[in-house]
Protein backbone atom coordinates (compact mmCIF):
# COMPACT_ATOMS: atom_id res chain seq x y z
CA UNK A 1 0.00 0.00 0.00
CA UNK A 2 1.31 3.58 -0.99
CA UNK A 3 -0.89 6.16 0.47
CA UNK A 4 -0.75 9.55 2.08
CA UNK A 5 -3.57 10.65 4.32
CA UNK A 6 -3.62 13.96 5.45
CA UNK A 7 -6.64 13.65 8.10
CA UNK A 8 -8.23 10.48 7.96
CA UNK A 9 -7.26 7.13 8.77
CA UNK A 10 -6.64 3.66 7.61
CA UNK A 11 -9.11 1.19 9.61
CA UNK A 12 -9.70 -2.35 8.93
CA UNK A 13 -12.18 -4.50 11.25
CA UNK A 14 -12.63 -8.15 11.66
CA UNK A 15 -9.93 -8.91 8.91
CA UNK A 16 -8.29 -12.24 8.52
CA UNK A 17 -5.08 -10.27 7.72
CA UNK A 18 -3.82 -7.30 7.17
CA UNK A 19 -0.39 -6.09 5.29
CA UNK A 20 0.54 -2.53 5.38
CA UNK A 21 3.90 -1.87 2.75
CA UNK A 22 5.56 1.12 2.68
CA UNK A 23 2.63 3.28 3.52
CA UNK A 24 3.08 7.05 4.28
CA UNK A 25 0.69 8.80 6.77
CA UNK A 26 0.63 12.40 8.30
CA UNK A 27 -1.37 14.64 10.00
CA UNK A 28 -4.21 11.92 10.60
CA UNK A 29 -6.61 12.74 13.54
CA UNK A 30 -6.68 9.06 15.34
CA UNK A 31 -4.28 5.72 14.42
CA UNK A 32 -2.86 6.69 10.89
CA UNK A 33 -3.04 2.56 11.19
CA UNK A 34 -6.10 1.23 13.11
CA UNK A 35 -6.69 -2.74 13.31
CA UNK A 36 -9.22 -4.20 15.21
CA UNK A 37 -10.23 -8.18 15.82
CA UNK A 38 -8.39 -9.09 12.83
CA UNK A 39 -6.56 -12.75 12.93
CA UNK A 40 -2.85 -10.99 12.11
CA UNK A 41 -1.60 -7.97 11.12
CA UNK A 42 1.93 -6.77 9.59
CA UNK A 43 2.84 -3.30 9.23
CA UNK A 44 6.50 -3.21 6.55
CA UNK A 45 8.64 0.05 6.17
CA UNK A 46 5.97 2.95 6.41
CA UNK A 47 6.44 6.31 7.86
CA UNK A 48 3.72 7.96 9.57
CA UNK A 49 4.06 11.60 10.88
CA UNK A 50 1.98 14.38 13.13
CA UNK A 51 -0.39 11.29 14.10
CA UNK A 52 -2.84 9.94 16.81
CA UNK A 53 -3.87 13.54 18.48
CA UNK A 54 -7.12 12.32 18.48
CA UNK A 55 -7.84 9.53 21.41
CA UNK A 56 -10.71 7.22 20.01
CA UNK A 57 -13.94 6.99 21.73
CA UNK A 58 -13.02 10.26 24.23
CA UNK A 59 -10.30 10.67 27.44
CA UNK A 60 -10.43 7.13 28.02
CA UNK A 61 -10.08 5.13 24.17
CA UNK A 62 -7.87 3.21 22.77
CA UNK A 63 -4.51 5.43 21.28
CA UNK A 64 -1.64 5.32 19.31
CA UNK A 65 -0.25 6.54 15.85
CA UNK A 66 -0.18 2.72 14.89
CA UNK A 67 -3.54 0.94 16.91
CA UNK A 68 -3.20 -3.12 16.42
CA UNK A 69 -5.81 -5.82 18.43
CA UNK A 70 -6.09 -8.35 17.16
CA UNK A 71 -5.56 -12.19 18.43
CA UNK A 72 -3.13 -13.52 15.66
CA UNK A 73 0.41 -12.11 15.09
CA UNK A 74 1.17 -8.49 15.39
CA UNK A 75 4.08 -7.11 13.36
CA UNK A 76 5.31 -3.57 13.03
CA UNK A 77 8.75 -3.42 11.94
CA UNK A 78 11.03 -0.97 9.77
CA UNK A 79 8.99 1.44 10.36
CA UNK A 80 9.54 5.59 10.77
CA UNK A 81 6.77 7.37 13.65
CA UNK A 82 7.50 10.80 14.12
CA UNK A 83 5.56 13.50 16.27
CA UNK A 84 3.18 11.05 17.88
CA UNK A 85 0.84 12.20 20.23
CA UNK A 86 -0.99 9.95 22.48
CA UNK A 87 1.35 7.32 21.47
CA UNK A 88 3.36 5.74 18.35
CA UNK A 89 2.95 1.72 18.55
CA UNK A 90 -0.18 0.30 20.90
CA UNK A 91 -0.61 -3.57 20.69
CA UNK A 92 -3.62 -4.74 22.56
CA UNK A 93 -3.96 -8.71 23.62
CA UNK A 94 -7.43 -10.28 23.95
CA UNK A 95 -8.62 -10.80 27.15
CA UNK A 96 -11.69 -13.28 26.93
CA UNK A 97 -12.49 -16.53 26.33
CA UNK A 98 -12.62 -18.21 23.94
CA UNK A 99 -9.88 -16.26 22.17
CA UNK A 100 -7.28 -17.03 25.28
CA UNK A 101 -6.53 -19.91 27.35
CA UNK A 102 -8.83 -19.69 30.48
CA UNK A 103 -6.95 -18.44 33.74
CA UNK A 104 -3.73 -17.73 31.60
CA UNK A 105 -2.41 -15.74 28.41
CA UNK A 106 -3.58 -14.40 24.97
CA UNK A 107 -3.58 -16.68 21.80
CA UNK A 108 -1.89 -13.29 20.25
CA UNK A 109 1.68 -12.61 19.49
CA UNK A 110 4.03 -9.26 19.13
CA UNK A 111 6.58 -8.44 17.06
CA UNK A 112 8.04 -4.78 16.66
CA UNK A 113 12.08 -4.60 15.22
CA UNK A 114 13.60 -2.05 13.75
CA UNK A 115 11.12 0.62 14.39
CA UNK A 116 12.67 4.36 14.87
CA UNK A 117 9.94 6.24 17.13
CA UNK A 118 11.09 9.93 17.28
CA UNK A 119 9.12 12.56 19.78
CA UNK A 120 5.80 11.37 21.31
CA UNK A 121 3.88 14.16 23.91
CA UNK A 122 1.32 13.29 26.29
CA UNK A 123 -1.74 15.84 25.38
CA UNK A 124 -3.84 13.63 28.26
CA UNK A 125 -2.81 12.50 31.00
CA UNK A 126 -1.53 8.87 31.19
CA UNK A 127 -0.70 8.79 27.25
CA UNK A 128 2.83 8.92 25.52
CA UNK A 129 4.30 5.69 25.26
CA UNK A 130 6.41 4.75 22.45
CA UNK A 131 5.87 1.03 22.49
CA UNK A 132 3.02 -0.23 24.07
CA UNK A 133 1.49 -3.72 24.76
CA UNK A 134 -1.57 -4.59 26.64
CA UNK A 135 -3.62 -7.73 27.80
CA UNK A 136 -3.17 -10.85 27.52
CA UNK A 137 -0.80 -11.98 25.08
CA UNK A 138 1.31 -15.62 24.23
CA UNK A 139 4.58 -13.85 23.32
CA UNK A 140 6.35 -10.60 22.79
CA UNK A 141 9.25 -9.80 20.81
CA UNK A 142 11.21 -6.17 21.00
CA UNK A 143 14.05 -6.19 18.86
CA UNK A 144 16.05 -3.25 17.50
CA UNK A 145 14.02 -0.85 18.02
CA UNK A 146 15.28 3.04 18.74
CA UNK A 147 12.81 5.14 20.79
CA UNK A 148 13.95 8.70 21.80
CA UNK A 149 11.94 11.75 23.40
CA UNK A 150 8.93 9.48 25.12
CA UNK A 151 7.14 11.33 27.47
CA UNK A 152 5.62 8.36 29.30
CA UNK A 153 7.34 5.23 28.83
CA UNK A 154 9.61 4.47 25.96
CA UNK A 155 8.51 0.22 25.99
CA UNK A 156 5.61 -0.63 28.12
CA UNK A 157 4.46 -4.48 28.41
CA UNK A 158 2.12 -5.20 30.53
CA UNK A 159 -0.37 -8.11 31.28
CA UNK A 160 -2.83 -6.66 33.45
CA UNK A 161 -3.12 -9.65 35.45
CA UNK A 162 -0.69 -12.52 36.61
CA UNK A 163 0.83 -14.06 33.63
CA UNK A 164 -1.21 -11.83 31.33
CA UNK A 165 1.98 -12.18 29.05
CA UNK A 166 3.55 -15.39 28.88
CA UNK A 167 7.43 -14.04 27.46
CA UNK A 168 9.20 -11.17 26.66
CA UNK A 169 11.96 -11.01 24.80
CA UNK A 170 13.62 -7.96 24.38
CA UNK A 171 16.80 -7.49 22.62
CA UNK A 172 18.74 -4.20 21.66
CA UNK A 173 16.05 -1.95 22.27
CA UNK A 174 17.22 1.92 22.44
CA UNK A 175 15.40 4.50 24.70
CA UNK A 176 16.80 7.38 25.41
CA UNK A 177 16.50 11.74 25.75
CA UNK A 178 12.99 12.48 27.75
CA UNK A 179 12.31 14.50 30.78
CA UNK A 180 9.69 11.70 31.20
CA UNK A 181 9.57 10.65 34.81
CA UNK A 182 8.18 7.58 34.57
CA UNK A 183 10.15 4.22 32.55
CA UNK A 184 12.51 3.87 29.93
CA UNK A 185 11.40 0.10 30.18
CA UNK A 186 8.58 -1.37 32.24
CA UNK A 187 7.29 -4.87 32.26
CA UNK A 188 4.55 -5.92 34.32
CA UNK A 189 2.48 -9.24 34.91
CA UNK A 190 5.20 -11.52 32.93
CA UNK A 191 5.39 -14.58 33.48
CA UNK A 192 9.11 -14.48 32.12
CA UNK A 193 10.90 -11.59 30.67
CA UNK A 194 14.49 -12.20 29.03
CA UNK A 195 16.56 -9.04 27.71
CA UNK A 196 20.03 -8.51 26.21
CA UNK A 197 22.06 -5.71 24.83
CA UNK A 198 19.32 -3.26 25.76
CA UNK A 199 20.26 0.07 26.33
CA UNK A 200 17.96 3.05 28.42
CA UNK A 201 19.98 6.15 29.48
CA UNK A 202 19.04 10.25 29.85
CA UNK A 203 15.76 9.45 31.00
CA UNK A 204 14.05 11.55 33.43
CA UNK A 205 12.60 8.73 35.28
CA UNK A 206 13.58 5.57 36.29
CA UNK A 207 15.20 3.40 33.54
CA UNK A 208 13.54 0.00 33.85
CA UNK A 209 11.06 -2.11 36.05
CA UNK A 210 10.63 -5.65 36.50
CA UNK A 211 7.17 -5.74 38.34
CA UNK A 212 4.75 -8.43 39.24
CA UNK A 213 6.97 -11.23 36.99
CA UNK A 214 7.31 -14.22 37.71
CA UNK A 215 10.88 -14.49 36.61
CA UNK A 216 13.26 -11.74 34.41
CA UNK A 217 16.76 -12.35 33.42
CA UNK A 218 19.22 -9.66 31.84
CA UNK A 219 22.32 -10.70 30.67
CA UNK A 220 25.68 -8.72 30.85
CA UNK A 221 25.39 -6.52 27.29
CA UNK A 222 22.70 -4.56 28.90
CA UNK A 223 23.25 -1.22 29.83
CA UNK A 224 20.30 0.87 32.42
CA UNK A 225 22.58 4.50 33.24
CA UNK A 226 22.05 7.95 33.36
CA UNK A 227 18.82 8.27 34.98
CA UNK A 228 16.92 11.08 36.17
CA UNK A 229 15.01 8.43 39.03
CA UNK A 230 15.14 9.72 42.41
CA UNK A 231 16.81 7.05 43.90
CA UNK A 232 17.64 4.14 41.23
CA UNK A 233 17.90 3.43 38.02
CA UNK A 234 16.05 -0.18 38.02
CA UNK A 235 13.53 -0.99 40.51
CA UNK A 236 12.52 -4.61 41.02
CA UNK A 237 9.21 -6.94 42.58
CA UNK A 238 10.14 -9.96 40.38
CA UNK A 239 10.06 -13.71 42.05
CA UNK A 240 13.22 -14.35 40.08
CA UNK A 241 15.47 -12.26 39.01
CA UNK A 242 19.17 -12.47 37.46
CA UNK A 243 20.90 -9.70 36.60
CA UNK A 244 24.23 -9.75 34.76
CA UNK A 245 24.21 -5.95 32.80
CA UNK A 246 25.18 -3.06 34.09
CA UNK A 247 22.88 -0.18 36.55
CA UNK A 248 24.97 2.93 36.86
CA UNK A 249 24.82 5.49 39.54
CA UNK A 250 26.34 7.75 37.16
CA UNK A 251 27.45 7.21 33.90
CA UNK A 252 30.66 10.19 33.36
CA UNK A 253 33.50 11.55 35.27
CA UNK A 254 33.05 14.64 36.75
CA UNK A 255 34.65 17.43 35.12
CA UNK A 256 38.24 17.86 36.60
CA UNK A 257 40.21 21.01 36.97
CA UNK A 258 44.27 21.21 34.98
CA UNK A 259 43.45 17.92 33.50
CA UNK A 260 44.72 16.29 30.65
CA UNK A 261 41.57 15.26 28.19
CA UNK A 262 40.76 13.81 24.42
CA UNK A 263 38.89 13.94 21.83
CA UNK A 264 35.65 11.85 22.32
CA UNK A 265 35.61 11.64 26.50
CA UNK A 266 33.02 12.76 28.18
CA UNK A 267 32.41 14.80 31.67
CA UNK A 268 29.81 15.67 33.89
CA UNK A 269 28.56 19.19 35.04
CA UNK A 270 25.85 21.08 36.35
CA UNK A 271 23.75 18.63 35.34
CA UNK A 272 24.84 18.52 31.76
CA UNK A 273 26.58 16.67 29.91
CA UNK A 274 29.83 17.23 27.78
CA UNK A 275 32.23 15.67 24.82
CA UNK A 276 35.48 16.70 24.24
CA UNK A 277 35.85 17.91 20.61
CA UNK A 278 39.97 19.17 21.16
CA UNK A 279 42.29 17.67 22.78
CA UNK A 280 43.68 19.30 25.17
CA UNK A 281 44.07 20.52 29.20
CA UNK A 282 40.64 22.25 30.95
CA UNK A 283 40.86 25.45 32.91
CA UNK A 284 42.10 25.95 36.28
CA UNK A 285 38.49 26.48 37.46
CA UNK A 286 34.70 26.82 36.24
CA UNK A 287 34.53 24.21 33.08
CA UNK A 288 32.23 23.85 29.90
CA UNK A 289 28.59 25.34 30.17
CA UNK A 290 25.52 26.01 28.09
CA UNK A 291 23.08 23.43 26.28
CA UNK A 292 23.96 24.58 22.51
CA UNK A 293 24.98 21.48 20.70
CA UNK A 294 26.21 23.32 18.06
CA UNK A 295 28.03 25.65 20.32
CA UNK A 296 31.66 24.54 21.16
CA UNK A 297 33.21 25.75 24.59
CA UNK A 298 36.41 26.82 25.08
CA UNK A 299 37.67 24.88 28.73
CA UNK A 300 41.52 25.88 28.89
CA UNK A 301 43.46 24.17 25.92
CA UNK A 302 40.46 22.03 25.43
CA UNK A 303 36.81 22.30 23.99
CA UNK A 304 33.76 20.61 24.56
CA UNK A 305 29.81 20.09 23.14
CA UNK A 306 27.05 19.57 25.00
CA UNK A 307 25.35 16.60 24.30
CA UNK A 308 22.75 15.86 26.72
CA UNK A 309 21.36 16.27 30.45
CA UNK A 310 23.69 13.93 32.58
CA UNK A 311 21.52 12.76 35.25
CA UNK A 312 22.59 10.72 38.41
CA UNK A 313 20.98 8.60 41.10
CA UNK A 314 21.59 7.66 44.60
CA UNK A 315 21.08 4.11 44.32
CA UNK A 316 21.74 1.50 41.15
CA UNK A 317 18.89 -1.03 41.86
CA UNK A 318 16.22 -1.22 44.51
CA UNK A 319 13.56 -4.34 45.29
CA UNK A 320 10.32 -3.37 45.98
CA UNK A 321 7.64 -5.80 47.32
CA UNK A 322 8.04 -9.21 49.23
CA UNK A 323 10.92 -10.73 48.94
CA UNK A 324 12.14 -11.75 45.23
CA UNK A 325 15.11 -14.34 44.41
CA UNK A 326 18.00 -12.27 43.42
CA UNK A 327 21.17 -13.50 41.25
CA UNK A 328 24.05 -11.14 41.00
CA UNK A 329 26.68 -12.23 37.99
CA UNK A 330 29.39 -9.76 37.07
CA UNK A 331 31.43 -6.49 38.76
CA UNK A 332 30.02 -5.16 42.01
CA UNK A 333 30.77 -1.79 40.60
CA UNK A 334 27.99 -2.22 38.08
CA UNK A 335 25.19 -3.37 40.75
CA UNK A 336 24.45 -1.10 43.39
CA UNK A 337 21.88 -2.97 46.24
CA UNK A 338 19.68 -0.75 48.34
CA UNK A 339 16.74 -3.04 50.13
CA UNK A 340 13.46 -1.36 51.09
CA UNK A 341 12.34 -0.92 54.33
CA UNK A 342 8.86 -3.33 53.29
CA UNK A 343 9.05 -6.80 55.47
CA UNK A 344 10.42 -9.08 53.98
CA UNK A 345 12.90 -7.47 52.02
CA UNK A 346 16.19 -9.28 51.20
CA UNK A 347 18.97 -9.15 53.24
CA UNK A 348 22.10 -9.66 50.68
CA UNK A 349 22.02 -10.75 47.45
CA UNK A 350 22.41 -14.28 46.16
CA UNK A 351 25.49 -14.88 43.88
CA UNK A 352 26.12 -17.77 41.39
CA UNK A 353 29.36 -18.66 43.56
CA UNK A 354 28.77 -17.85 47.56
CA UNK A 355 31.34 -19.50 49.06
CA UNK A 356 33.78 -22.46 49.55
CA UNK A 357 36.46 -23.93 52.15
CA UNK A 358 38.08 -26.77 53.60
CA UNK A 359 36.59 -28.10 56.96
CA UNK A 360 37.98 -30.79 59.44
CA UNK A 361 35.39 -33.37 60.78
CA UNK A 362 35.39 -34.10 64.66
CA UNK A 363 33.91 -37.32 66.03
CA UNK A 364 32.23 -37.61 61.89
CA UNK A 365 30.83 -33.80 62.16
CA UNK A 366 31.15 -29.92 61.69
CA UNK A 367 29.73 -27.25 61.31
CA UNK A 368 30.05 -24.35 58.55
CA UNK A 369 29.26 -20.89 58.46
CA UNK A 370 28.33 -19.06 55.40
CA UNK A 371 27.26 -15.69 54.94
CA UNK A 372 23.72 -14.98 55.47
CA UNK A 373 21.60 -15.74 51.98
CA UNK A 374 18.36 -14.75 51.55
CA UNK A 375 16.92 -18.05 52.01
CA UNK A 376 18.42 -21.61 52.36
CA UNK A 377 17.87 -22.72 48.55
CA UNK A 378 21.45 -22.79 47.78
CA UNK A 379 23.09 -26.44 46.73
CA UNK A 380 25.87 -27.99 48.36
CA UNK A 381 29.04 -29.87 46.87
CA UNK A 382 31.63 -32.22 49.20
CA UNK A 383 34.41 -34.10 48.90
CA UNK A 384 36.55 -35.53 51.25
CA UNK A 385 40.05 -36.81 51.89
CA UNK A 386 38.69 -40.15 53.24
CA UNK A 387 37.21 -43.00 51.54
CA UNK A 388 34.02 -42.18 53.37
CA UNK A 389 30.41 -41.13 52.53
CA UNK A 390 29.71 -37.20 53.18
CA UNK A 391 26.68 -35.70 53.14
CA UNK A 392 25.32 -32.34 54.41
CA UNK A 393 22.14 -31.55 56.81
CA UNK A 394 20.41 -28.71 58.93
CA UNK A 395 20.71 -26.28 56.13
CA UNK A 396 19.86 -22.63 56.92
CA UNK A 397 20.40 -19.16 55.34
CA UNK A 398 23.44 -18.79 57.22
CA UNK A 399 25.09 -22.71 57.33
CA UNK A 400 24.99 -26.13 57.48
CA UNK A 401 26.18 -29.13 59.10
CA UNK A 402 28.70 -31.78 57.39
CA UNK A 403 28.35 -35.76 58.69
CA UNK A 404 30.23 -38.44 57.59
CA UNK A 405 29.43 -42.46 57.53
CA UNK A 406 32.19 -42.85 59.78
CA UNK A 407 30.97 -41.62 63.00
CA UNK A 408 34.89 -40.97 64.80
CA UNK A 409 36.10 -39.25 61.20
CA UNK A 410 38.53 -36.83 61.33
CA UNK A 411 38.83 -36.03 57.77
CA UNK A 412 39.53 -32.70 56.28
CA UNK A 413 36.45 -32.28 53.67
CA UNK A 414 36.01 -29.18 50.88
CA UNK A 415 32.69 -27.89 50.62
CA UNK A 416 31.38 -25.39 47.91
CA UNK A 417 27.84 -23.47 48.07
CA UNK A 418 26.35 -22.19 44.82
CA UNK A 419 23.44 -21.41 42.98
């Protein structure tokens, strides 16, 4: 399809399927793409510009520059949104029988890759998402997509219920530049929720939340920094959670006086930040200012650009809610742990590798103490210098006791908790 609609909109209802190629849109009042209770959907390489002002059915309709339900596959990739309004990609699960499984999630599916969503404002209150998915849903795919100047969340999944959506995967995902302060990245009511090489940063809010999953894992290419969040840049309520990316506190160097500095580094100040565009050594005192992109600064021998607000939290992660299961893989540097003061709360985190040593048995016993865990589901591994059976029992949060067959051994036995 090749069309350009300057205040209408394209709607199809009750579709088997529906292909959208290369379609340009602007200026339409609603969804420049509107698809509802159709068995599929793919949107291919379109642009779509000035879109969605118009919420349909009044304050409290459905919204979105692209508008998709539907209970087959939903596909929007390749595709250009600029100057959304109430939002730029909605996706909406269905939530009743027979068209899910009773109790559990959608018969629907999401795909969005390689969209580039560029400026969406928030004329009502509660709108301004860049990618959005609601209801019940079987699976949910985010992959390459760029999302810059949100002013509500950049990605938004959310169930509604428990296990609303059965899996997320997100991968590469880009959301960055808003004053919003809400979530770069929020899933809610997952049942599991895997990302990698993600990136959220210069986001007036906080930059993601796991809430309400029932597991999440995010693996060590993942980057959450530069966050405007009062106190964190990732909050967390998820049963199970493993975290292996990097949560910054703060993602530059503050600016330095009589310092040495190149071409491409980057400093912190006032608020802002700054890249060094000559070489060179900064001033004895004051350092780069203004917001003027296209404005260099003279700092000493040196010059900088400002490229964007730097902004800085107290905390790197905080957990939220009962207690969840917490793995902890990679630098301490890049996890900062803050618990809550709600009951229940972990204690410490609980690490892949917590601890081994070498104990000696006395009359075919010992004890060993560990640091406290968060809970006693940790595994155990012995083996010991004597041709003798070992085992472990009484296992707590913060140790265990080693026997042996023999009930006089003395033997010296190594012991290794993990995860």
């Amino acid at each position: 399809l090749h069309h350009l609609f300057a205040s209408g909109d394209f709607l199809l209802q009750r579709r088997q399927f529906l292909v959208v190629n290369k379609g340009f849109y602007k200026g339409c009042g609603q969804a420049a793409i509107k698809a509802k209770l159709s068995k599929g959907v793919q949107v291919d390489g379109s642009v779509i510009e000035d879109c969605g002002g118009t919420l349909e059915n009044g304050s409290a309709g459905l919204y979105g520059a692209i508008l998709i339900n539907s209970i087959g596959q939903m596909n929007v990739s390749n595709t250009i949104i600029r100057d959304a309004h109430h939002g730029a990609i909605n996706f909406g699960g269905n939530d009743g029988p027979p068209k899910s499984y009773p109790g559990g999630y959608g018969l629907g599916s999401v795909i969005a890759s390689g969209n580039l969503i560029e400026g969406v404002d928030t004329p009502t209150a509660g709108y301004g998402n860049g990618i959005t998915v609601l209801g019940r849903v079987s699976d949910v795919r985010l992959i390459g997509n760029s999302i810059r100047g949100a002013a509500r969340y950049g990605v938004y999944a959310d169930g509604t219920r428990p296990n609303g959506i059965k899996h997320v995967t997100s991968i590469g995902n880009y959301v960055a530049d808003s004053a919003s302060t809400q979530y770069a990245y929020r899933f809610s009511y997952i049942n599991s929720v895997q990302v990698s090489g993600d990136e959220g940063f210069n986001f007036g809010g906080v930059i993601a939340a796991f809430e309400n999953c029932y597991s999440a894992k995010v693996d060590a290419s993942t980057r959450y920094h530069d966050s405007g969040g009062a106190s964190c840049v990732l909050v967390v309520s998820t049963v199970k959670f493993t975290f292996d990316g990097a949560a910054d506190n703060s993602f530059y160097d503050a600016w330095a006086s009589s310092t040495a500095v190149v071409v491409g580094q980057r400093c912190s100040l006032s608020g802002n930040a700054y890249e060094c565009t000559l070489a060179g050594t900064t001033a004895g005192s004051g350092g780069p200012t203004g917001t003027d992109p296209l404005v260099e600064v003279t700092d000493g021998t040196a010059k900088w650009a400002y490229i964007h607000k730097h902004r800085q939290n107290t905390n790197g992660i905080t957990f939220s809610g009962t207690a969840p299961q917490i793995a902890r893989i990679g630098a301490a540097a890049d996890f900062s742990y803050v618990p809550t003061a709600t009951s229940g709360a972990p204690s410490n985190l609980k690490r892949a590798n917590i601890a081994s040593g070498t104990a000696t048995l006395a009359a075919g016993t010992v004890a060993v103490v560990i640091n406290a865990e968060a809970d006693d589901d940790y595994k155990i591994n012995l083996s010991g210098s004597a041709a003798e059976t070992f085992s472990w029992a009484s296992k707590t949060t913060t140790g265990f006791t080693i026997n042996s067959s023999n009930a006089a051994s003395t033997a010296s036995v190594d012991w290794e908790v993990f995860r």
